[in-house]
Structure formats: structure tokens, C-alpha cells
Protein backbone atom coordinates (compact mmCIF):
# COMPACT_ATOMS: atom_id res chain seq x y z
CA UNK A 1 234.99 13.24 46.88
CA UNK A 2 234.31 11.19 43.84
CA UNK A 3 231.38 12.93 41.53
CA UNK A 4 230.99 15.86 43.57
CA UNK A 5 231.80 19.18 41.98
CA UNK A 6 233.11 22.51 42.79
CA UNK A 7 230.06 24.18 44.12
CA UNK A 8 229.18 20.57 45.91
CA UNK A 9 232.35 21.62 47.92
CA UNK A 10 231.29 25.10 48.33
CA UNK A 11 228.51 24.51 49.70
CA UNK A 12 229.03 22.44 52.07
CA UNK A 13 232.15 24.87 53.59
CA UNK A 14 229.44 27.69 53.11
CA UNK A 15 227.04 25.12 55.76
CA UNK A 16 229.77 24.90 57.97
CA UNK A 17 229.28 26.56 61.85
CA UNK A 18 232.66 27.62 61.88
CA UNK A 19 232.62 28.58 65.57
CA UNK A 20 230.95 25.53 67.39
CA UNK A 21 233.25 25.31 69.70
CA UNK A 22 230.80 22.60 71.48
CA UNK A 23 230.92 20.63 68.55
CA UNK A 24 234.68 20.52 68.46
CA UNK A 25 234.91 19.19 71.83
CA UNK A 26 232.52 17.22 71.30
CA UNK A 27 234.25 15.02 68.45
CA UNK A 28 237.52 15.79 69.64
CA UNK A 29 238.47 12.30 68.98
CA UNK A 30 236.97 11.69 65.97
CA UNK A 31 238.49 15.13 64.97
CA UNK A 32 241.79 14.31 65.55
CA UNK A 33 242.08 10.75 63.58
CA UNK A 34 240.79 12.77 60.76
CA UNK A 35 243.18 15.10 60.52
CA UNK A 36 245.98 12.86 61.13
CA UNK A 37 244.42 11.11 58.25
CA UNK A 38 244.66 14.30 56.35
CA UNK A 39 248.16 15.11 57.33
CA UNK A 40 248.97 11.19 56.32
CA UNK A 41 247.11 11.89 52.83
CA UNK A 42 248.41 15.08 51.62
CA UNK A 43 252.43 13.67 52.88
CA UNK A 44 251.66 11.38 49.83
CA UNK A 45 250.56 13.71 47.57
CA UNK A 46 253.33 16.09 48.77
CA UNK A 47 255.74 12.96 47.76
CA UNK A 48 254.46 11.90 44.55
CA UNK A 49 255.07 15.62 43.21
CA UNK A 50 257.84 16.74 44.84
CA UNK A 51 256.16 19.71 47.13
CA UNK A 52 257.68 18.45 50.31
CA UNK A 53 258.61 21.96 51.19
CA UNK A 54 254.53 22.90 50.90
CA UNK A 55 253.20 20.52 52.50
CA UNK A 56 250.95 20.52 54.98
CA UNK A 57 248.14 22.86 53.86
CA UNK A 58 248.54 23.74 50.64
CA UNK A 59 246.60 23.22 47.32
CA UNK A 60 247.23 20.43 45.54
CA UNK A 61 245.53 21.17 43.02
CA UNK A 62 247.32 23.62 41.74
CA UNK A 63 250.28 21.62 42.54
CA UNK A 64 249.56 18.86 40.21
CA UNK A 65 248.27 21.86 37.63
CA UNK A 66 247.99 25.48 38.09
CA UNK A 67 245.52 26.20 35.34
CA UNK A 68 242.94 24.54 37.19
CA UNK A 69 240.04 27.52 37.91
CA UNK A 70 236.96 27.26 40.00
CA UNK A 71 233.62 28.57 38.37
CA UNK A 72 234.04 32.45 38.85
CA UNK A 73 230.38 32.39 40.77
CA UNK A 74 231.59 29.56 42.89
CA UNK A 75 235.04 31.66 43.41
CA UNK A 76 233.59 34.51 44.20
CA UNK A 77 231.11 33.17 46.95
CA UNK A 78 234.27 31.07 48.58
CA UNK A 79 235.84 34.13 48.85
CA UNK A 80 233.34 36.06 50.93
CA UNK A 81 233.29 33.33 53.05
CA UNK A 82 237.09 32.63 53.35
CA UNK A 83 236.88 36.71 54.62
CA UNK A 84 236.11 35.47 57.94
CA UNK A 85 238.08 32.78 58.24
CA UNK A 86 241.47 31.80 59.80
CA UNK A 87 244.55 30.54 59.78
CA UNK A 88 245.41 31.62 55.83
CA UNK A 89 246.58 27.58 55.49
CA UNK A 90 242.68 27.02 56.40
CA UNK A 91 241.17 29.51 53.41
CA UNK A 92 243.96 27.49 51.24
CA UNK A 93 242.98 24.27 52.11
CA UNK A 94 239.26 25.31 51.18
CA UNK A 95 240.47 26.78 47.86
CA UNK A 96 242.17 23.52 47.22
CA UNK A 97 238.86 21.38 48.30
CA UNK A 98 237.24 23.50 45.83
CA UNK A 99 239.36 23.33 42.74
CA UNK A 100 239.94 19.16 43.63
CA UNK A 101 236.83 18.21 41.90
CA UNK A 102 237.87 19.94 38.37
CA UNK A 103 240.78 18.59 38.55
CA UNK A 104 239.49 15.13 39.48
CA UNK A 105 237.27 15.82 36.20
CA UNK A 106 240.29 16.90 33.94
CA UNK A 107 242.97 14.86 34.32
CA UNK A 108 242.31 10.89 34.16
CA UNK A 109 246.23 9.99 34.65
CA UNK A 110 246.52 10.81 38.55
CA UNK A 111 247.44 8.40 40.62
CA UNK A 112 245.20 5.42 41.05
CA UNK A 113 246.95 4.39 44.69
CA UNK A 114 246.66 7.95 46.07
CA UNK A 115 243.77 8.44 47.99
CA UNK A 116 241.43 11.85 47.76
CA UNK A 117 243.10 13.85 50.11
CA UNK A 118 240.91 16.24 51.37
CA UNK A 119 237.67 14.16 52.35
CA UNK A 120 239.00 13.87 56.10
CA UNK A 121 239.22 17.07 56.29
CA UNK A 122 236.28 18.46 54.97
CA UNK A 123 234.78 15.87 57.57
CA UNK A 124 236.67 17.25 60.10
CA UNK A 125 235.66 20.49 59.25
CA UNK A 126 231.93 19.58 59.46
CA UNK A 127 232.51 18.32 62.94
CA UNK A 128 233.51 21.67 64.50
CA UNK A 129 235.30 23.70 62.40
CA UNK A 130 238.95 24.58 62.28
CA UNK A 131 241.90 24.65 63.65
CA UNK A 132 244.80 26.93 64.74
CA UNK A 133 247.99 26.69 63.73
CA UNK A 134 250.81 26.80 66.00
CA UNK A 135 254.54 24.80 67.85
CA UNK A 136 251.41 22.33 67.16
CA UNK A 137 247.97 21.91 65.42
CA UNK A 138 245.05 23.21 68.30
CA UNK A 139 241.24 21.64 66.96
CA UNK A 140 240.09 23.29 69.77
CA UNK A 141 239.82 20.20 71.97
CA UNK A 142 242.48 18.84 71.41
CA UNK A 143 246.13 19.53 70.36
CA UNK A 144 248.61 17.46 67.61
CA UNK A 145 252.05 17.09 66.68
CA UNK A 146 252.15 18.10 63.35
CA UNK A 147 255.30 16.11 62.65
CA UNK A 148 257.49 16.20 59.44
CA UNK A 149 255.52 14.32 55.56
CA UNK A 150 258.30 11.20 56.63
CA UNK A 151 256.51 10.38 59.54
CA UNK A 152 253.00 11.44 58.44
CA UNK A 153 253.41 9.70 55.13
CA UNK A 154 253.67 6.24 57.21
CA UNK A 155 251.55 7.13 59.75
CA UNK A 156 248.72 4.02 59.97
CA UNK A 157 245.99 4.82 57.59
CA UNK A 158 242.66 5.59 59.03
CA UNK A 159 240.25 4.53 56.37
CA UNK A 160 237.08 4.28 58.49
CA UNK A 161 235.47 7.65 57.88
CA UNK A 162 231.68 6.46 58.20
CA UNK A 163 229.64 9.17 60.34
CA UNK A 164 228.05 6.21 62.91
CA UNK A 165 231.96 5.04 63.32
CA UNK A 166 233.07 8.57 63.69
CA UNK A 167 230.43 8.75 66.36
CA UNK A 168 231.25 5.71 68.32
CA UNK A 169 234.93 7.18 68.78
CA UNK A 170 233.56 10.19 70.78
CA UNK A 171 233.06 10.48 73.94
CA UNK A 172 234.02 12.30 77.14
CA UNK A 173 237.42 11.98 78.47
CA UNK A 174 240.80 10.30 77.76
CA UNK A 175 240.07 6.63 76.43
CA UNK A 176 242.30 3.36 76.32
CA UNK A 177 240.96 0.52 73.85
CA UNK A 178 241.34 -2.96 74.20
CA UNK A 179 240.89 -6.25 72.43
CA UNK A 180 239.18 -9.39 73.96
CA UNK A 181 241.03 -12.21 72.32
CA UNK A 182 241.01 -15.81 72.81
CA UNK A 183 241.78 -19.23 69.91
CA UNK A 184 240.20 -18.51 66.80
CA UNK A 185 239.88 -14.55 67.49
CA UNK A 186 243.08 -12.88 67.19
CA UNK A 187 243.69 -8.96 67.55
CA UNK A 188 242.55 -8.23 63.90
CA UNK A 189 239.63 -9.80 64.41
CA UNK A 190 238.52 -10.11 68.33
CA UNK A 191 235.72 -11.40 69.85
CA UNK A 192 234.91 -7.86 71.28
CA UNK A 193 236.55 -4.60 71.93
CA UNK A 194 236.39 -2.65 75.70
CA UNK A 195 237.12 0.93 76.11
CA UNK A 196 237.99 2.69 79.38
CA UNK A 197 237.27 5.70 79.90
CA UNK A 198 238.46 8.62 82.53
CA UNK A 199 236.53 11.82 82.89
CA UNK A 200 238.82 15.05 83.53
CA UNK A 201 237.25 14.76 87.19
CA UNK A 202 238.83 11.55 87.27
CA UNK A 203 235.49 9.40 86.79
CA UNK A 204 236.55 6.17 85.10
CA UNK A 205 234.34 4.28 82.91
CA UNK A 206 234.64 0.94 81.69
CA UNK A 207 232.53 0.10 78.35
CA UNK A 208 231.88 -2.95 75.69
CA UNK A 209 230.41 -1.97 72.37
CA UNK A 210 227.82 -4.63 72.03
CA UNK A 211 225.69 -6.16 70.05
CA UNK A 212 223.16 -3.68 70.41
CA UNK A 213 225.66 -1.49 68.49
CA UNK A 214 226.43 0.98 71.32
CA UNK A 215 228.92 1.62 74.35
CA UNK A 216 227.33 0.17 77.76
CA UNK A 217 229.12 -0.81 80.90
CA UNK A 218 230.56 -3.88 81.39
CA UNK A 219 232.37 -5.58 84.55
CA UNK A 220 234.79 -7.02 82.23
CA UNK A 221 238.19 -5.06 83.01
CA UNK A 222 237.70 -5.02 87.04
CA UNK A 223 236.75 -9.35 86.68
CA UNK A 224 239.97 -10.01 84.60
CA UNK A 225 241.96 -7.84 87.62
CA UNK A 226 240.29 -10.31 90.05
CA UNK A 227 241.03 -13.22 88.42
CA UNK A 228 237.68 -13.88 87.31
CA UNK A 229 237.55 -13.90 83.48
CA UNK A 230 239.52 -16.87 81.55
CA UNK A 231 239.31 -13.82 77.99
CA UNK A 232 242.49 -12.56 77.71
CA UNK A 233 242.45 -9.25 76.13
CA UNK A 234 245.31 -7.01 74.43
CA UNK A 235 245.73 -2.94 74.27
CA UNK A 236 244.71 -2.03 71.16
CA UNK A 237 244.73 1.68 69.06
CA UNK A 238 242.00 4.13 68.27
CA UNK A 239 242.35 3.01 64.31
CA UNK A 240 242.00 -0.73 65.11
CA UNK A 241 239.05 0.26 67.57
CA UNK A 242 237.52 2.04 64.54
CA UNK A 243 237.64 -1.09 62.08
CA UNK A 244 236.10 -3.17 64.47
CA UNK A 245 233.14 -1.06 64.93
CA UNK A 246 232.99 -0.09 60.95
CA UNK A 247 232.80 -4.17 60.42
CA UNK A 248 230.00 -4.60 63.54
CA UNK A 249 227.70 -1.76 61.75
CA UNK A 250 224.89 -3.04 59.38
């Protein structure tokens, strides 16, 4: 969120279809990482200043220093907004995404190794709205232990937050990633990654991103079964998935 400001922030939350419901299934994948990556974020932030006991939505902002103000226009049109909206750790996190920039612009001594903690949200946010807030977190399409800031705090970072990689990791139906690795191409760096894919109707697709920079089917998966593919291949996660396409994209 470096060199936006407050009313940057505003706006955007202001451009927000908070009820696309479509959209949130849509990038229910995508939606998820992100707001693990939130939860993994803040648990830092909640560490560095001693506010375990308000983590996970709060303001950190104010945390770190409570005479940070928004601009009283920019205040008073988040407020209208955050009339409509809900869970009340939702309008918080929105005040807090608001006042981050002036803080960012007042205080030079935060923490170089922390990293801004509310961009995956706001993303998440753009990519169908909230969330509800229960025994665990709902983003309407899919649902999330929210854990305890131990466990979030050193969670596996997911740093790949470009739109065309956040794209790539949505899709319909429950997906399993995996590595094609062979001498010279280890698991951080394989010579190609294969998804499959199973529909809630049970349709199972198997899928290579290519070179052409997209998912298309491959016999790949249903050779190596047979016996008929000399590329090993390894299960790999959603995050390591995610680097591999962020490094194949121009």
C-alpha cells in the first residue's frame, strides 16, 4: 500500500460490490490464500506490539499510535459506507486500511521486516467482498480455520498477490497441485506444474499450465498411472503452485 493515501483506500472500499456473491465463488481460492495471508500478516504485527489478545481484525494503526486521524471528509464518507456493512471486525478492518497510509506517512521507524498488512485483504475484498465471522471464517465460498497468531504467524507466506496469478488459482472445484520433476529441476523449480481438478458433480479434470500461459488438458497424470511417462512428479501446495506461475508470467 506504499504511496497510496487515505482517500486512495476509501475509494477503492467505496468501489467495492459488497454483495457479489458470484464473484466470491468465483475466486474462492484465490480468496482464501489471501486471507490466510492476512491472518499470517497481522499475527506479526499483533507480535511485534504486544496486541495478541486483538488480533485478528483489529486496527493496527491505532495500535502502533492512537492519534493517528483520517481526513474528517474521508471519515465521514467511510462511515456512511461502513453503515451497511457487516461483521463490526469488517468496518474495523476498513477503518484500519484507511488510517494505514497516515501512519505509513508519519512514522519512518516501523518495522522494515514487517510486511503491509492489509494489502491481501483489501484484495480479497475486491474479489467478492466479505466475510462472516463465526466457530470459523465463511468468504462465502469457502470456509477457514481461523486458528490462534502462533500458528498464523508461521503459517507459509503467500507473497504472490499479482491479479493474472490470483486468476490462474481459480477455478471450479476442489484442486490438487503437482510438480513434474526430473535431474536438474527440483520441486522449487520444476519443469512444469499439473493441477487436477474435481467438479462438485464429481467431473475430474486434469490440467498443465503451459507455455501459452493458461490451464489446458493434458494426458499427463492418467500416462504416469499407466506406466507411460519416465517424469516423475511430486504433490505440491497452492503457495508453491502460485510462485511457479508468478515466475512463468511476462
Amino acid at each position: 500500500m506504499s504511496g497510496q493515501h487515505s482517500r486512495d483506500v476509501s475509494d477503492l472500499l467505496r468501489a467495492i460490490d459488497w454483495d457479489d456473491d458470484g464473484a466470491a465463488f468465483r475466486h474462492a481460492h484465490s480468496r482464501a490464500l489471501l486471507m490466510r495471508e492476512y491472518l499470517r500478516r497481522t499475527a506479526l504485527w499483533a507480535q511485534a506490539y504486544g496486541a495478541e489478545e486483538r488480533w485478528s481484525f483489529f486496527d493496527i494503526a491505532e495500535r502502533v499510535d492512537a492519534a493517528i486521524t483520517t481526513p474528517p471528509d474521508v471519515a465521514v464518507e467511510l462511515e456512511h459506507l461502513l453503515t451497511n456493512l457487516a461483521p463490526a471486525s469488517l468496518r474495523t478492518t476498513c477503518r484500519g486500511a484507511v488510517r494505514w497510509p497516515a501512519l505509513l506517512a508519519s512514522h519512518r521507524g516501523l518495522p522494515v521486516d514487517l510486511p503491509d498488512p492489509y494489502e491481501p485483504l483489501l484484495l480479497m475484498y475486491e474479489r467478492g467482498g466479505g466475510y462472516h465471522l463465526g466457530e470459523y471464517l465463511d468468504l462465502n465460498g469457502v470456509m477457514i480455520p481461523l486458528r490462534d497468531v502462533e500458528s498464523n504467524a508461521s503459517a507459509t507466506p503467500f507473497v504472490t498477490l499479482a491479479l493474472t496469478t490470483l486468476d490462474a488459482l481459480d477455478a471450479e472445484g476442489e484442486m490438487t497441485y503437482f510438480a513434474k520433476i526430473s535431474d536438474g529441476y527440483p520441486r522449487p523449480s520444476p519443469r512444469g506444474i499439473i493441477r487436477r481438478r474435481v467438479e462438485d458433480d464429481g467431473r475430474t479434470h486434469d490440467e498443465a499450465f503451459t507455455r501459452n500461459l493458461r490451464w489446458e488438458p493434458t494426458e499427463y497424470l492418467r500416462l504416469y498411472d499407466l506406466g507411460h511417462n519416465d517424469i516423475d512428479h511430486v504433490r505440491i501446495s497452492e503457495i508453491e503452485a502460485a510462485a511457479f506461475i508468478q515466475g512463468a508470467l511476462p
